[in-house]
ModelCIF file with pLDDT and N, C-alpha, C, O atoms, coordinates in Angstrom:
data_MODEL
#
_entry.id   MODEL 
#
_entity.id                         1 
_entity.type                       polymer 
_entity.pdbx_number_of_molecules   1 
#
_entity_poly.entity_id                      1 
_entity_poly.type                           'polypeptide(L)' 
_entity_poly.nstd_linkage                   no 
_entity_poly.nstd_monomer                   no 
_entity_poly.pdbx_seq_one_letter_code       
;(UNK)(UNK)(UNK)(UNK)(UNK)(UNK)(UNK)(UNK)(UNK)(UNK)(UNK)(UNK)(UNK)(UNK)(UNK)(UNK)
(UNK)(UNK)(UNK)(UNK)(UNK)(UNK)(UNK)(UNK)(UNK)(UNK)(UNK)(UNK)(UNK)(UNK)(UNK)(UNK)
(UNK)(UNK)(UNK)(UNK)(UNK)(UNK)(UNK)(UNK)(UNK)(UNK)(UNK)(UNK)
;
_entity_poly.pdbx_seq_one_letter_code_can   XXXXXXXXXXXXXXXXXXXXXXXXXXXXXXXXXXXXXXXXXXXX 
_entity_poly.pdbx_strand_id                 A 
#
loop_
_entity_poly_seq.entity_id 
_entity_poly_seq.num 
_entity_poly_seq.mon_id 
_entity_poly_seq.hetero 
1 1  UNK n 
1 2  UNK n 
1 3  UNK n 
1 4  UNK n 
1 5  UNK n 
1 6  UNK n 
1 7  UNK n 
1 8  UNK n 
1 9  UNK n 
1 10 UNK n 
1 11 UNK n 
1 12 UNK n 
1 13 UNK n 
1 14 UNK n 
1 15 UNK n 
1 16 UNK n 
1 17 UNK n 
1 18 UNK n 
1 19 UNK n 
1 20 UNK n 
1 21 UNK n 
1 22 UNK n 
1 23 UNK n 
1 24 UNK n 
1 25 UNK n 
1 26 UNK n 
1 27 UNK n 
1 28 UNK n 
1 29 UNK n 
1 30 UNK n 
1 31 UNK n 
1 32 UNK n 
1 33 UNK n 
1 34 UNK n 
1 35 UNK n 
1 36 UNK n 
1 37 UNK n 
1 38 UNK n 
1 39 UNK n 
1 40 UNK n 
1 41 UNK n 
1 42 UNK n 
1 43 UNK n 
1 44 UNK n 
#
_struct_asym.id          A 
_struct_asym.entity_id   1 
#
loop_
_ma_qa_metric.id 
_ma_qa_metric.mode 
_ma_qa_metric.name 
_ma_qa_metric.software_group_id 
_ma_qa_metric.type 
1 global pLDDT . pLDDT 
2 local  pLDDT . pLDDT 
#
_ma_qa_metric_global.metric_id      1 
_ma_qa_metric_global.metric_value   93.70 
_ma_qa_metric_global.model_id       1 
_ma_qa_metric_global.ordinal_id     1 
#
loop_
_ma_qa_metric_local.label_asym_id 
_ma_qa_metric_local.label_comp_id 
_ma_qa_metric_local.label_seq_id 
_ma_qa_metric_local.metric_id 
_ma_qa_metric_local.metric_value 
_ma_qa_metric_local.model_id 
_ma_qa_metric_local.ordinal_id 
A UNK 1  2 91.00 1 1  
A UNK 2  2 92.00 1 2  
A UNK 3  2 93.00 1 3  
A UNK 4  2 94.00 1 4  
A UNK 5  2 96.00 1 5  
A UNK 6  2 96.00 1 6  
A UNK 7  2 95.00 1 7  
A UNK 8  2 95.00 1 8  
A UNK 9  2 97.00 1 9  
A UNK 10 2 96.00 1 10 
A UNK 11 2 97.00 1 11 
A UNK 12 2 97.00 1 12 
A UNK 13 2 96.00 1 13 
A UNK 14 2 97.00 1 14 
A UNK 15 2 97.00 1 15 
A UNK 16 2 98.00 1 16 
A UNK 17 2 97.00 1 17 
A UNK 18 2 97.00 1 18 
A UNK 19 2 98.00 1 19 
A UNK 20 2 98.00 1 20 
A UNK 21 2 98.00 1 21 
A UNK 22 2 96.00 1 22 
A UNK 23 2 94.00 1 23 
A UNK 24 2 86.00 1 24 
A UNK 25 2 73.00 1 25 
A UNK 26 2 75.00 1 26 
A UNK 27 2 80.00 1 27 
A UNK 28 2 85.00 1 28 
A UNK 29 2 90.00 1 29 
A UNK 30 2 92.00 1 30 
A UNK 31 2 92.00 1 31 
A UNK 32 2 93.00 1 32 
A UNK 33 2 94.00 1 33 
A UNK 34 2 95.00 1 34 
A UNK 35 2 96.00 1 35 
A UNK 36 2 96.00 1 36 
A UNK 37 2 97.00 1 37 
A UNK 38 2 97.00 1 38 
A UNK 39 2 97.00 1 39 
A UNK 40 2 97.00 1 40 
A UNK 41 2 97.00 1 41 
A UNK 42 2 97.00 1 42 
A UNK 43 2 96.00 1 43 
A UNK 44 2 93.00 1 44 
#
loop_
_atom_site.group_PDB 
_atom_site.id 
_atom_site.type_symbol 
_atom_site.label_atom_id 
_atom_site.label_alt_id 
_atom_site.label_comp_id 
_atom_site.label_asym_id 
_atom_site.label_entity_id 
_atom_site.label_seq_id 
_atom_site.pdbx_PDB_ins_code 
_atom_site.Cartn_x 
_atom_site.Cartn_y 
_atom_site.Cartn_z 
_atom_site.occupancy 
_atom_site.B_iso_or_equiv 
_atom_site.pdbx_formal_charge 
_atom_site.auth_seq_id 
_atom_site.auth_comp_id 
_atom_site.auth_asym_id 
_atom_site.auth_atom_id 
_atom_site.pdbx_PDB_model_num 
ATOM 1   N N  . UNK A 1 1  ? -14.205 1.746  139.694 1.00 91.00 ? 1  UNK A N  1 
ATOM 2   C CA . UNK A 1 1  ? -14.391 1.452  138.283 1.00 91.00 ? 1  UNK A CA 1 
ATOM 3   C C  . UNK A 1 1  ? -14.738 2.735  137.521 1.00 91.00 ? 1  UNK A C  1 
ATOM 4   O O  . UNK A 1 1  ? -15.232 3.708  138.090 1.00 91.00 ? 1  UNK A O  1 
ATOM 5   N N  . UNK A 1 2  ? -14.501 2.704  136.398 1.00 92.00 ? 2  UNK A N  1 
ATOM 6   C CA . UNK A 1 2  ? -14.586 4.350  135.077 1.00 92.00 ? 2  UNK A CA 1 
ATOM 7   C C  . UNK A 1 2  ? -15.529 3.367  134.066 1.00 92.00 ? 2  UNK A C  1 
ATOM 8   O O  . UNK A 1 2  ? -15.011 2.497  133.367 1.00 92.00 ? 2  UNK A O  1 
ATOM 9   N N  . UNK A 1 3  ? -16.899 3.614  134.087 1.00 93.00 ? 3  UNK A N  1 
ATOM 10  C CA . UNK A 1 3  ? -17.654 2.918  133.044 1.00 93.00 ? 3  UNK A CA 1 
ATOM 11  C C  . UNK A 1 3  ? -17.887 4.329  131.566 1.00 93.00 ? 3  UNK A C  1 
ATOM 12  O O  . UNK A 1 3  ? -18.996 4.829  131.381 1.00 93.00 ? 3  UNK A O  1 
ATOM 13  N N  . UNK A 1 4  ? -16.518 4.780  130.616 1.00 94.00 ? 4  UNK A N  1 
ATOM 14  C CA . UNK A 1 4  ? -16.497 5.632  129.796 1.00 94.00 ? 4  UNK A CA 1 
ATOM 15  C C  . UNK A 1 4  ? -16.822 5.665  128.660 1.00 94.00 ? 4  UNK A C  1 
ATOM 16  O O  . UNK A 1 4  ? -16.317 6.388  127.801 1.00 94.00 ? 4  UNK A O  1 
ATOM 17  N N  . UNK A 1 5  ? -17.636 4.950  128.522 1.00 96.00 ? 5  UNK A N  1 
ATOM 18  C CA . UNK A 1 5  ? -18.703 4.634  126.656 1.00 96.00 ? 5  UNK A CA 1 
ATOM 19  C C  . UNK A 1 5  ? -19.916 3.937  127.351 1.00 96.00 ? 5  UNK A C  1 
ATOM 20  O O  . UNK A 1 5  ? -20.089 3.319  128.401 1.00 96.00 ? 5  UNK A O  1 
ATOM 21  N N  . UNK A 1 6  ? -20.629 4.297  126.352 1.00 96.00 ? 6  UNK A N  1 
ATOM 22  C CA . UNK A 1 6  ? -22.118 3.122  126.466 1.00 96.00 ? 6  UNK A CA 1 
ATOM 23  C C  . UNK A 1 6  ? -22.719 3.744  124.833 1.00 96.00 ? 6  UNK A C  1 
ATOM 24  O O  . UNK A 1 6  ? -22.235 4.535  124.023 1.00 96.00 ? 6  UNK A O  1 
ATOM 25  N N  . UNK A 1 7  ? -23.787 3.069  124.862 1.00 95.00 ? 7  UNK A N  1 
ATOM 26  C CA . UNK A 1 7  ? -25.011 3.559  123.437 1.00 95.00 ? 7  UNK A CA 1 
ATOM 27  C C  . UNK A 1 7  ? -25.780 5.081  123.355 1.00 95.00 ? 7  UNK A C  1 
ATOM 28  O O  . UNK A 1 7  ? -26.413 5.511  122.391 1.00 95.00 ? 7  UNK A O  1 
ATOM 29  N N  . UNK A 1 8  ? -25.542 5.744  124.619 1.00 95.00 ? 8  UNK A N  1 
ATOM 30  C CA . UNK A 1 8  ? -25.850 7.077  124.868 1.00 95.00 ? 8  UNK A CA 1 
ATOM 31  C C  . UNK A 1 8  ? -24.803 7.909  123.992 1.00 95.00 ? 8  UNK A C  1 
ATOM 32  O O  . UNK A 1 8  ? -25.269 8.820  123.308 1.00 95.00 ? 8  UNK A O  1 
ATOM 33  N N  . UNK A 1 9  ? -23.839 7.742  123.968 1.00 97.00 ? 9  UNK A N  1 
ATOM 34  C CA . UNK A 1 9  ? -22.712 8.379  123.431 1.00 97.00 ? 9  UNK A CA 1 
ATOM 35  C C  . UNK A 1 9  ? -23.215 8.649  121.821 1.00 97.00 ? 9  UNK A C  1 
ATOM 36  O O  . UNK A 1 9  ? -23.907 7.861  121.176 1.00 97.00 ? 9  UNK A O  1 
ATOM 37  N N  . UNK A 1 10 ? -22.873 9.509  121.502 1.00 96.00 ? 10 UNK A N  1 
ATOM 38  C CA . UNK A 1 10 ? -23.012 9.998  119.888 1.00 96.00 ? 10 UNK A CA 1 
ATOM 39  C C  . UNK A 1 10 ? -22.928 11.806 119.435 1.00 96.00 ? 10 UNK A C  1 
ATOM 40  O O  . UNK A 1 10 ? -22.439 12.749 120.056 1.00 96.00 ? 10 UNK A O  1 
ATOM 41  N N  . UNK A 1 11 ? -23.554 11.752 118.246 1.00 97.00 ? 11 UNK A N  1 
ATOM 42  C CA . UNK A 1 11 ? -23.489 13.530 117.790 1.00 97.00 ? 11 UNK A CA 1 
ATOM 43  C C  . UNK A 1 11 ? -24.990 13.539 117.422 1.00 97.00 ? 11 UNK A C  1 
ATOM 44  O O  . UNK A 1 11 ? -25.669 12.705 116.824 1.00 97.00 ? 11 UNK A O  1 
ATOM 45  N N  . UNK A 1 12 ? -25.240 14.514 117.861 1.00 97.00 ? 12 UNK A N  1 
ATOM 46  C CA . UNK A 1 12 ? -26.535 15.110 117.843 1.00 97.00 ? 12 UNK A CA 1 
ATOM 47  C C  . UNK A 1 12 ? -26.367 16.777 117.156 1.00 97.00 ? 12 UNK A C  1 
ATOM 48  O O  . UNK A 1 12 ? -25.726 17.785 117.452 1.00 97.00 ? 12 UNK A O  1 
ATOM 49  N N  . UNK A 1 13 ? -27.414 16.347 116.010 1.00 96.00 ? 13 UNK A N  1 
ATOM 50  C CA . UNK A 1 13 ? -27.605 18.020 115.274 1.00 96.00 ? 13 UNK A CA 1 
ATOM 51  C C  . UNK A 1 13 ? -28.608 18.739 115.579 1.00 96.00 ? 13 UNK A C  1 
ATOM 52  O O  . UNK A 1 13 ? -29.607 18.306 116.153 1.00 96.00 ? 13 UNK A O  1 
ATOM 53  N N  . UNK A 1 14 ? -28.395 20.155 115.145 1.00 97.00 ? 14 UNK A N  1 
ATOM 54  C CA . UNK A 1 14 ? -29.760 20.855 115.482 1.00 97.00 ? 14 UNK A CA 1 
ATOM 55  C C  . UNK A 1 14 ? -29.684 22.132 113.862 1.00 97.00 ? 14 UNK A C  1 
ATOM 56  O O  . UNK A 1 14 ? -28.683 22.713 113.441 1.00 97.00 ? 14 UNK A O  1 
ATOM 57  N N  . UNK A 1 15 ? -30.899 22.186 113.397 1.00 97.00 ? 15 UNK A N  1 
ATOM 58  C CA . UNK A 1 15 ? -30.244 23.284 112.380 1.00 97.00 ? 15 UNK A CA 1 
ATOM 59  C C  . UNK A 1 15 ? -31.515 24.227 112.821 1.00 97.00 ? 15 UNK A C  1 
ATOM 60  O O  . UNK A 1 15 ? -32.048 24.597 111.775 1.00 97.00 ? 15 UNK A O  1 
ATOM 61  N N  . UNK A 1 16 ? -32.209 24.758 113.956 1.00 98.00 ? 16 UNK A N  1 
ATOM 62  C CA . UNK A 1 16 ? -32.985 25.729 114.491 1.00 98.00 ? 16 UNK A CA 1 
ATOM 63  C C  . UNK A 1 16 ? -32.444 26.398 115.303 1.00 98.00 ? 16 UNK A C  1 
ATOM 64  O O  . UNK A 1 16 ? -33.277 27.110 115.863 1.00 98.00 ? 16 UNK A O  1 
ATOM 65  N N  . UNK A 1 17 ? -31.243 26.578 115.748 1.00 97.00 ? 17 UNK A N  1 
ATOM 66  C CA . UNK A 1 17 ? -30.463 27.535 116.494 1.00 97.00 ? 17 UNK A CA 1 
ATOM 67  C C  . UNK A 1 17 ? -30.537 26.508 118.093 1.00 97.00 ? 17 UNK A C  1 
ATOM 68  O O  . UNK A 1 17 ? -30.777 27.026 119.183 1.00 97.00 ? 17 UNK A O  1 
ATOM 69  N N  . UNK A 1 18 ? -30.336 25.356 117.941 1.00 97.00 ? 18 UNK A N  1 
ATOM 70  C CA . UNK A 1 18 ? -30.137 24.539 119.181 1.00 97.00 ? 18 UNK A CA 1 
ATOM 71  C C  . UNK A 1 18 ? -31.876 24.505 120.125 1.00 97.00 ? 18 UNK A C  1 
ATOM 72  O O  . UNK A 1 18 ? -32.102 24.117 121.272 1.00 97.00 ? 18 UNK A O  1 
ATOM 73  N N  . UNK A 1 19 ? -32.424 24.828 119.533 1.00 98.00 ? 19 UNK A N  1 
ATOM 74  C CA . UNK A 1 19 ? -34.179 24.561 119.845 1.00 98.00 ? 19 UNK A CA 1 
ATOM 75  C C  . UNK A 1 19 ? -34.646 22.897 120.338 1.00 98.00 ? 19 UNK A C  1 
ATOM 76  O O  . UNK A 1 19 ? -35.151 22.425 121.356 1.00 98.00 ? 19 UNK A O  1 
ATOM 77  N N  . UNK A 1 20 ? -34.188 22.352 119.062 1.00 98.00 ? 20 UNK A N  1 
ATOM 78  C CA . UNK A 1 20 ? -34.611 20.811 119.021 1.00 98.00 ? 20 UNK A CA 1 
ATOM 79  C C  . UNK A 1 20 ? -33.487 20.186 118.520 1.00 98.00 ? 20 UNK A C  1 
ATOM 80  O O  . UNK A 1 20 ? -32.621 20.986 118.166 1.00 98.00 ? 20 UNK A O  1 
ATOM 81  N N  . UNK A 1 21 ? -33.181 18.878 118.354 1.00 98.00 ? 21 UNK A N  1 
ATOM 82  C CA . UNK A 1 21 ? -31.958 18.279 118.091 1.00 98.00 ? 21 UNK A CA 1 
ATOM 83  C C  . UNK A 1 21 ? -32.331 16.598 117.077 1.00 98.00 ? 21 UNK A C  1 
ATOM 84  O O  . UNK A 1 21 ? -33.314 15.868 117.205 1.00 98.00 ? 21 UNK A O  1 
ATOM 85  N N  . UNK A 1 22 ? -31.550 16.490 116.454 1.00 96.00 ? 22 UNK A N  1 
ATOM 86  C CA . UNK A 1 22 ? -31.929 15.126 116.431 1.00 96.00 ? 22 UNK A CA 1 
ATOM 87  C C  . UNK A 1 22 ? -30.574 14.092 116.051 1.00 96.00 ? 22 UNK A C  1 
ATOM 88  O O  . UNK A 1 22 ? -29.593 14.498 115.428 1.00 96.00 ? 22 UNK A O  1 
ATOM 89  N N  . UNK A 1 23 ? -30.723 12.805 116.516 1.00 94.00 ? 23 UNK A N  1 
ATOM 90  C CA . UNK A 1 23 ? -29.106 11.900 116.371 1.00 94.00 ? 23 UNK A CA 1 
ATOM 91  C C  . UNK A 1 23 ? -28.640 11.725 114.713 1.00 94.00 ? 23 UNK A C  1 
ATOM 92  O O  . UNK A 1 23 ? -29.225 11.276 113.727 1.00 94.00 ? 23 UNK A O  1 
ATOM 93  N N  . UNK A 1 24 ? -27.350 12.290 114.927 1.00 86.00 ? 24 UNK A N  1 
ATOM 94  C CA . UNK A 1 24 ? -26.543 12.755 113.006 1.00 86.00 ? 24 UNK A CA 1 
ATOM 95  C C  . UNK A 1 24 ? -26.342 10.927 112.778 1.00 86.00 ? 24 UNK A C  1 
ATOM 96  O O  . UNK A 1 24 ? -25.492 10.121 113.159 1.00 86.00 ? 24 UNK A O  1 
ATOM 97  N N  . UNK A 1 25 ? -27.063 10.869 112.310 1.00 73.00 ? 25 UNK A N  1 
ATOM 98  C CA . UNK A 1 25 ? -26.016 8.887  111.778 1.00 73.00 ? 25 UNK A CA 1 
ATOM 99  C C  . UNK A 1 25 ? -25.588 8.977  110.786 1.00 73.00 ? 25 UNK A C  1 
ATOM 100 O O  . UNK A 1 25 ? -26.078 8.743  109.682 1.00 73.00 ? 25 UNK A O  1 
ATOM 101 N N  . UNK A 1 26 ? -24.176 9.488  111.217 1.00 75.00 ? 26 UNK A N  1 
ATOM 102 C CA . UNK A 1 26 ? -23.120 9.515  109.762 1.00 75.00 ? 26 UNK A CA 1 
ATOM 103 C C  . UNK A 1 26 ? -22.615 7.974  109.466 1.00 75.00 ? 26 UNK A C  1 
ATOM 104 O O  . UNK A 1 26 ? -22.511 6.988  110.196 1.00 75.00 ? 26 UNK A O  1 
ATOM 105 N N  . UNK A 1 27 ? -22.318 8.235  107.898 1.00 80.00 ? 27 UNK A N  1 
ATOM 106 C CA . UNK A 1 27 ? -21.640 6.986  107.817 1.00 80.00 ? 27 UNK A CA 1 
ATOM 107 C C  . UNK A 1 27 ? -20.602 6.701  108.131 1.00 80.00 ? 27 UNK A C  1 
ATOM 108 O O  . UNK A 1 27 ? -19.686 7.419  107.731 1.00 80.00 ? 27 UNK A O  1 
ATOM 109 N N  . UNK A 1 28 ? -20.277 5.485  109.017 1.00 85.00 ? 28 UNK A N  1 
ATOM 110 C CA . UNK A 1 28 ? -18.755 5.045  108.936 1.00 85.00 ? 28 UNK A CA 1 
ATOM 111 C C  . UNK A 1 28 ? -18.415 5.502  110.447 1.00 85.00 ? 28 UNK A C  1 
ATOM 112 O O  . UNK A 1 28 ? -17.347 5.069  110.881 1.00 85.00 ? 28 UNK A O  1 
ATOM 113 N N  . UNK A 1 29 ? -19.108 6.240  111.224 1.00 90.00 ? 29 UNK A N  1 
ATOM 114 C CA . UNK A 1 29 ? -18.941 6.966  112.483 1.00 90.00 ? 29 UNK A CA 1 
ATOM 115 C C  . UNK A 1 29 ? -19.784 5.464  113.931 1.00 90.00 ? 29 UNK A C  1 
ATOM 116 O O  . UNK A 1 29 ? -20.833 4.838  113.778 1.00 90.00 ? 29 UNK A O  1 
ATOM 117 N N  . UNK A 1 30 ? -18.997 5.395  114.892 1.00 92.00 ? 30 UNK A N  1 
ATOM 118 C CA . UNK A 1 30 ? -19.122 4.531  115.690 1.00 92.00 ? 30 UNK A CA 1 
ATOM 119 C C  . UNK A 1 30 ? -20.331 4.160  116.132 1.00 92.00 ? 30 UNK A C  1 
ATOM 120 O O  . UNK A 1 30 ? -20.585 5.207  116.728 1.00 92.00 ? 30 UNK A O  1 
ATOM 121 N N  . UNK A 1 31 ? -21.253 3.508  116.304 1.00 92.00 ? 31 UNK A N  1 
ATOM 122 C CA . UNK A 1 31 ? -22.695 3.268  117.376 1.00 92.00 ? 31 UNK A CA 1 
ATOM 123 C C  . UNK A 1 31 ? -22.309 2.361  118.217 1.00 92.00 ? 31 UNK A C  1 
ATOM 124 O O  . UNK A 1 31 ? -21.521 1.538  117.751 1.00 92.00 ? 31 UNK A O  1 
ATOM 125 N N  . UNK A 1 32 ? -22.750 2.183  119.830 1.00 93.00 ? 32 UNK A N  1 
ATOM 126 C CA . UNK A 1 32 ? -22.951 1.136  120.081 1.00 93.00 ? 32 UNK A CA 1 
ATOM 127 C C  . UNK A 1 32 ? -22.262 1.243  121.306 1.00 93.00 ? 32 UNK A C  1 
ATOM 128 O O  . UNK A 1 32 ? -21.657 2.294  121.517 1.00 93.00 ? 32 UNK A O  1 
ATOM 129 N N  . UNK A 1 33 ? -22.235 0.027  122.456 1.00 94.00 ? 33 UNK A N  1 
ATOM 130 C CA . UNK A 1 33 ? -21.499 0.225  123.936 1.00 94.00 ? 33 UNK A CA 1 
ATOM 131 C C  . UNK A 1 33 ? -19.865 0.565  124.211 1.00 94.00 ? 33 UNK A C  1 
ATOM 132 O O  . UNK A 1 33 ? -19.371 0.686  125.332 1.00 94.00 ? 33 UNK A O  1 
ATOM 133 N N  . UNK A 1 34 ? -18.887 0.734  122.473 1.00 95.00 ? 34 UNK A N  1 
ATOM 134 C CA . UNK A 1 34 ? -18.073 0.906  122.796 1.00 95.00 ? 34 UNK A CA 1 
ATOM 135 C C  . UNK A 1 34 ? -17.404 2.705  122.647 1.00 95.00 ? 34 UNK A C  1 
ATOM 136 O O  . UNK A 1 34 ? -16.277 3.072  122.976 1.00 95.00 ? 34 UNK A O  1 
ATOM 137 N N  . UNK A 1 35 ? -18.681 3.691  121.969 1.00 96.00 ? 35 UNK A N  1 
ATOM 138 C CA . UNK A 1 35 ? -18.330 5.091  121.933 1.00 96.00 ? 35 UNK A CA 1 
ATOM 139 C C  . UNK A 1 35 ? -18.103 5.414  123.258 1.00 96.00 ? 35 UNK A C  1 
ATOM 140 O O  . UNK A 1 35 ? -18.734 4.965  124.214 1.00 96.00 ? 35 UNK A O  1 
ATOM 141 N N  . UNK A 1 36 ? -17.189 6.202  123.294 1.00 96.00 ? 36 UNK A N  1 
ATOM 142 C CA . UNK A 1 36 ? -16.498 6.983  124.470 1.00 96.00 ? 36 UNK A CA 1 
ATOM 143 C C  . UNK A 1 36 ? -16.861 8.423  124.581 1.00 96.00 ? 36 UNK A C  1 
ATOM 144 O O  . UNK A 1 36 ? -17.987 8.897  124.427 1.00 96.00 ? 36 UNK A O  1 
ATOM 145 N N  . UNK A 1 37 ? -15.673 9.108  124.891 1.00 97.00 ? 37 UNK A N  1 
ATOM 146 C CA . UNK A 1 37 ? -15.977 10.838 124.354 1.00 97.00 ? 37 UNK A CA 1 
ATOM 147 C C  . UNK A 1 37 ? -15.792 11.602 123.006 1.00 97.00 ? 37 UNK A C  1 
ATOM 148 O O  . UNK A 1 37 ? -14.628 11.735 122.629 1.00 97.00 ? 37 UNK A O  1 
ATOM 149 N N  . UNK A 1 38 ? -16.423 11.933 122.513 1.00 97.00 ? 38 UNK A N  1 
ATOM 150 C CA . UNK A 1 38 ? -16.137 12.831 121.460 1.00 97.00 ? 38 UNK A CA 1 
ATOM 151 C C  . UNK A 1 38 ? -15.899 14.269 121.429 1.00 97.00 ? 38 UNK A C  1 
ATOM 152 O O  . UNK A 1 38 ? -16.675 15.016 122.026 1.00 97.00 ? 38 UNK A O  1 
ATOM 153 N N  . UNK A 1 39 ? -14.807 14.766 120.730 1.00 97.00 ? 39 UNK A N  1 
ATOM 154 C CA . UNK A 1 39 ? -14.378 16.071 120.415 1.00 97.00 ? 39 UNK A CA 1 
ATOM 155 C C  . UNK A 1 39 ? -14.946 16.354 119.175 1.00 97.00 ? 39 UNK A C  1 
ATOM 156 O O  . UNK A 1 39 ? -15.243 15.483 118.357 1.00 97.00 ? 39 UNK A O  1 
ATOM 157 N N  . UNK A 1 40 ? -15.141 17.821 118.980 1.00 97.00 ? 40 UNK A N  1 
ATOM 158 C CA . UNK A 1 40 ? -16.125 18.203 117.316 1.00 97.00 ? 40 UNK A CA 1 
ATOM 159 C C  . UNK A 1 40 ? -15.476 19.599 116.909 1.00 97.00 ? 40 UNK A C  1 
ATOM 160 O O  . UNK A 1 40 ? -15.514 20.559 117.679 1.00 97.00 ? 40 UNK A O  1 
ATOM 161 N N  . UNK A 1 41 ? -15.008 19.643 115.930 1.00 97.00 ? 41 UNK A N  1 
ATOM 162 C CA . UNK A 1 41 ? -14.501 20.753 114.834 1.00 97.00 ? 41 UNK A CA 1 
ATOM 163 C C  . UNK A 1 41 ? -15.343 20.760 113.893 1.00 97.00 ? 41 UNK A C  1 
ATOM 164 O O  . UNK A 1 41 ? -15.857 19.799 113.320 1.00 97.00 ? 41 UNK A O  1 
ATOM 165 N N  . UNK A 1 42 ? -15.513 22.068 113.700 1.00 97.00 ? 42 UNK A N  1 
ATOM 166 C CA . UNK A 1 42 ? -15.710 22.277 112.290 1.00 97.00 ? 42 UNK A CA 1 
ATOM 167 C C  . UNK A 1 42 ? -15.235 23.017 111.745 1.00 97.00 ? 42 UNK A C  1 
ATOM 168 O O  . UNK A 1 42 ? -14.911 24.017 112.385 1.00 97.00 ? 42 UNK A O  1 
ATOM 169 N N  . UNK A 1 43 ? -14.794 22.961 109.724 1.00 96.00 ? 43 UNK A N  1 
ATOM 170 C CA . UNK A 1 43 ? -13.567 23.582 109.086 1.00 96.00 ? 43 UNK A CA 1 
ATOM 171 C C  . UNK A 1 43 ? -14.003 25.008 108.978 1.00 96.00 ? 43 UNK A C  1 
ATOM 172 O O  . UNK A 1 43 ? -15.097 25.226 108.458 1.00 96.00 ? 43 UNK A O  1 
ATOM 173 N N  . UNK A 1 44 ? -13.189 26.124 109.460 1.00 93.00 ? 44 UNK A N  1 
ATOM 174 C CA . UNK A 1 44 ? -13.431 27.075 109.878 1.00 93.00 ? 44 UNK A CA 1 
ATOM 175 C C  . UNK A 1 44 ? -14.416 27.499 108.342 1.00 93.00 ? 44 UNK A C  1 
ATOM 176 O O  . UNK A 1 44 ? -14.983 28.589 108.254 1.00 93.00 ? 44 UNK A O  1 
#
């Protein structure tokens, strides 16, 4: 079995140079047992 999402899954920010972090709850962006993997860009 591949168990590939759960509620752990999400984006986490940090604006101290990656020191401390805390969970981004954007709007409109997934929560919950069905997030999977996420890929992250940002516009150059």
């Amino acid at each position: 079995n591949f168990s590939e999402s759960g509620p752990g899954s999400g984006i986490y920010k940090s604006i101290d140079g990656g020191r401390t972090w805390s969970r981004s709850d954007m709007n409109g962006f997934p929560r919950g047992e069905g997030v999977g993997r996420i890929g992250l860009a940002v516009h150059p």
